[in-house]
C-alpha atoms as a PDB file:
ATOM      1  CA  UNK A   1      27.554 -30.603   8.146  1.00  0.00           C
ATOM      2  CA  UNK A   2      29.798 -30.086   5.077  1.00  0.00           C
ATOM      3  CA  UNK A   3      30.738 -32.819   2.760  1.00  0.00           C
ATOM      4  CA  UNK A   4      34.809 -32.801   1.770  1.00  0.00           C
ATOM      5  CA  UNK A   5      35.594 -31.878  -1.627  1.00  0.00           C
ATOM      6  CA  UNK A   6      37.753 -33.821  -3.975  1.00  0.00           C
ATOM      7  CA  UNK A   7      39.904 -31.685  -6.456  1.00  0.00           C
ATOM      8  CA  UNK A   8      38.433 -33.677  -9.222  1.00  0.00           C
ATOM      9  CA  UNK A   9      34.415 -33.049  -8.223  1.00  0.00           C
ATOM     10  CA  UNK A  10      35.585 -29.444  -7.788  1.00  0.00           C
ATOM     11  CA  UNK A  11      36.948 -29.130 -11.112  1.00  0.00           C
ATOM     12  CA  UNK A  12      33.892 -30.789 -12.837  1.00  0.00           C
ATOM     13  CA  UNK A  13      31.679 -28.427 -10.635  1.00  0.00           C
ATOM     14  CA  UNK A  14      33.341 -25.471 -11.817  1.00  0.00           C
ATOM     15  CA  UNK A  15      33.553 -27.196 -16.259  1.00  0.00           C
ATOM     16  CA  UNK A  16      29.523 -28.413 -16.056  1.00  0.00           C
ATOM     17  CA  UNK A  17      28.934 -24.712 -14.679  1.00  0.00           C
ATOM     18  CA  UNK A  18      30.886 -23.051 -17.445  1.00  0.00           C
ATOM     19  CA  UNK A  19      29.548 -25.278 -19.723  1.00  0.00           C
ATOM     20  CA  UNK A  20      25.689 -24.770 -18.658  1.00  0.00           C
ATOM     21  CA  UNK A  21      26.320 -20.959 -18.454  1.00  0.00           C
ATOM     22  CA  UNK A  22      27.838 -20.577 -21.991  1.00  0.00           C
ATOM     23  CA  UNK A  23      24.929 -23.213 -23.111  1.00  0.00           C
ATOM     24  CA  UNK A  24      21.962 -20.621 -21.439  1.00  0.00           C
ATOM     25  CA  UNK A  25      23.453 -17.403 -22.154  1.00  0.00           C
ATOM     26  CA  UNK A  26      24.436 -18.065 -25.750  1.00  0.00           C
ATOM     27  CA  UNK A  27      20.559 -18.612 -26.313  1.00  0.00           C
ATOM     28  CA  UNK A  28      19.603 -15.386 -25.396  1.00  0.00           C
ATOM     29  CA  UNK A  29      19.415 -12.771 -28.301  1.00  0.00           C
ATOM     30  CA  UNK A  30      21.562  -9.886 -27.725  1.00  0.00           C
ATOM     31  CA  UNK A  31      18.190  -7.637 -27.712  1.00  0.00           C
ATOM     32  CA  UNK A  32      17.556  -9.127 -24.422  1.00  0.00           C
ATOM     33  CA  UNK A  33      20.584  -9.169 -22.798  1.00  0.00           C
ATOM     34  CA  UNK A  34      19.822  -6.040 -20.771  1.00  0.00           C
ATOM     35  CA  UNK A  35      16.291  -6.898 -19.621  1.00  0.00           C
ATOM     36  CA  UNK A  36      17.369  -9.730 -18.656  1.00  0.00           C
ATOM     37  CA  UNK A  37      20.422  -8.396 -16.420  1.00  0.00           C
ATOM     38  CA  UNK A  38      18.485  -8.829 -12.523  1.00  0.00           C
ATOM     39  CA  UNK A  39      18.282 -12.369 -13.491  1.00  0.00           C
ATOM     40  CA  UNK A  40      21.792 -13.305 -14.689  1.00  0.00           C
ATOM     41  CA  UNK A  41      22.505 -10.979 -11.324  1.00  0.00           C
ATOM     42  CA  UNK A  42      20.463 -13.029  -9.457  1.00  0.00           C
ATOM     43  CA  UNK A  43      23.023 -16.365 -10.821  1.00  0.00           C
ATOM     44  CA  UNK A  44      26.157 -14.366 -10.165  1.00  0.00           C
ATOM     45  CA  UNK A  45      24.580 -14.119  -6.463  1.00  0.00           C
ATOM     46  CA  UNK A  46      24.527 -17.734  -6.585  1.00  0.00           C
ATOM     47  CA  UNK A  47      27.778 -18.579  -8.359  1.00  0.00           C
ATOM     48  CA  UNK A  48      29.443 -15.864  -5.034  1.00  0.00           C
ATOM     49  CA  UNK A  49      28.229 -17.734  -2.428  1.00  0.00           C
ATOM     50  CA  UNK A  50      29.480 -21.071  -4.546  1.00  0.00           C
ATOM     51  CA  UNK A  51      32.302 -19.005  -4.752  1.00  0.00           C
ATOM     52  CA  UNK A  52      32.765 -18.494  -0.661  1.00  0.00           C
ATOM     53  CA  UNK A  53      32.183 -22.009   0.022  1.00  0.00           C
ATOM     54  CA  UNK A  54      35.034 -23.436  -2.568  1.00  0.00           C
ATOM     55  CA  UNK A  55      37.287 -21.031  -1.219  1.00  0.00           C
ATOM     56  CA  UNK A  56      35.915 -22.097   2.864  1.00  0.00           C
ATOM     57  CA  UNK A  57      36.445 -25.823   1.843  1.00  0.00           C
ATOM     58  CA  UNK A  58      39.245 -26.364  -0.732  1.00  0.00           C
ATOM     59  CA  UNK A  59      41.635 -28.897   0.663  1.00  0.00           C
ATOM     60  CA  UNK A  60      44.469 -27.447  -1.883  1.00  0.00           C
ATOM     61  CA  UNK A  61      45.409 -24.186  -2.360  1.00  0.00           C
ATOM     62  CA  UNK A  62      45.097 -24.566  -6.264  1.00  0.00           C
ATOM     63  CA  UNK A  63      41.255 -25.363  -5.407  1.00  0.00           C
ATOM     64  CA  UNK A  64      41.493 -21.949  -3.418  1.00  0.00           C
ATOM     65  CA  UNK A  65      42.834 -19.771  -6.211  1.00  0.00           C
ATOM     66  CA  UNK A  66      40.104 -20.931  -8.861  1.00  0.00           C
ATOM     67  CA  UNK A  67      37.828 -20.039  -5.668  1.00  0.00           C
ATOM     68  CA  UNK A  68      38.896 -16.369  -5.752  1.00  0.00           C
ATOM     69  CA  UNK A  69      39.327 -15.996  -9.503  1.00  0.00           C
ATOM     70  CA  UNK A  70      35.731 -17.049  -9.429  1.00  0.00           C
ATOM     71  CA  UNK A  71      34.599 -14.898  -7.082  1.00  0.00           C
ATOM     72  CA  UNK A  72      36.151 -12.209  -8.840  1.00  0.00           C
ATOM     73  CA  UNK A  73      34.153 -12.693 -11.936  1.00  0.00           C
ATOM     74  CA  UNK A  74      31.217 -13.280 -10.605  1.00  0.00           C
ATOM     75  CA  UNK A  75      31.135  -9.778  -8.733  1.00  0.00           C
ATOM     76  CA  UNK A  76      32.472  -7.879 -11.287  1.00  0.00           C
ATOM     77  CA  UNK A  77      29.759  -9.410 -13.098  1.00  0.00           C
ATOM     78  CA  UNK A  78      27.248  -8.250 -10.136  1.00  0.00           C
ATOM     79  CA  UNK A  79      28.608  -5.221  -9.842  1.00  0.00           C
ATOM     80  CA  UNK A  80      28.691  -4.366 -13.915  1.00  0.00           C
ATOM     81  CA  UNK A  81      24.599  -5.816 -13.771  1.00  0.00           C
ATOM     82  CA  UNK A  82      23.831  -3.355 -11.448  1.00  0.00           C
ATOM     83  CA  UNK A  83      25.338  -0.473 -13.094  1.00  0.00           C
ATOM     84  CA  UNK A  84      23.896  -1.396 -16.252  1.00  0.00           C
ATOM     85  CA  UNK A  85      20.382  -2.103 -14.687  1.00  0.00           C
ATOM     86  CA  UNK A  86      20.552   1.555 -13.374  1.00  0.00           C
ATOM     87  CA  UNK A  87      21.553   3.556 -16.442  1.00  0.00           C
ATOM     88  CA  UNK A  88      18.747   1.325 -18.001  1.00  0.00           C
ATOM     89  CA  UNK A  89      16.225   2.393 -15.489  1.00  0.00           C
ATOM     90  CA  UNK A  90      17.467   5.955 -15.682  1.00  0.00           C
ATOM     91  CA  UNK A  91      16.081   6.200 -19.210  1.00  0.00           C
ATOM     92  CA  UNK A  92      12.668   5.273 -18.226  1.00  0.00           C
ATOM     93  CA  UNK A  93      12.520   8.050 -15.336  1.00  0.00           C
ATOM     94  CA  UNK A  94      10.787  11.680 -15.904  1.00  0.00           C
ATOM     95  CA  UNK A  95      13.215  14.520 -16.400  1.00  0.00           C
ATOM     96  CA  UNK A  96      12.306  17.472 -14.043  1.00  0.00           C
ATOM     97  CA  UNK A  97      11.397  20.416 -15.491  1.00  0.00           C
ATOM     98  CA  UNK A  98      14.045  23.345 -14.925  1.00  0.00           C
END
């Protein structure tokens, strides 16, 4: 069972997030920014499938658009963890000998 959405919970939804994620990720000092990349990929997982469901039950298409632009930046910001994860993991793996 889904619950409507009103334009105005929507819109403080998506200004307490922004606010909360600014608030936890300006805590974080840039050394740990990259060890800590599977977890803020683990939050962009979230903020997707928050993402889906704003964009599967937005009764205006205003409500739709900030839907997609946020689904956009939250898997550009999956995708970009996951590269970076990788290349950071590829420093820690043996070179073969040639």
């Amino acid at each position: 069972m889904s619950v409507p959405l009103s334009g105005t919970s929507a819109l403080w939804v998506l200004v307490l997030g922004s606010l909360l994620g600014l608030e936890l990720i300006g805590k974080v000092p840039p050394t740990l920014h990259t060890p800590l990349m599977s977890g803020a990929n683990a939050i962009s997982g979230i903020t997707l499938l928050a993402a889906l469901a704003l964009i599967g039950e937005a009764p205006t298409p205003a409500l739709k658009l900030i839907g997609a632009v946020a689904l956009g930046f939250a898997l550009f910001n999956v995708v970009g963890g996951f590269l970076v994860t990788d290349r950071m993991l590829a420093m820690f793996r043996r070179r073969e000998a040639n």
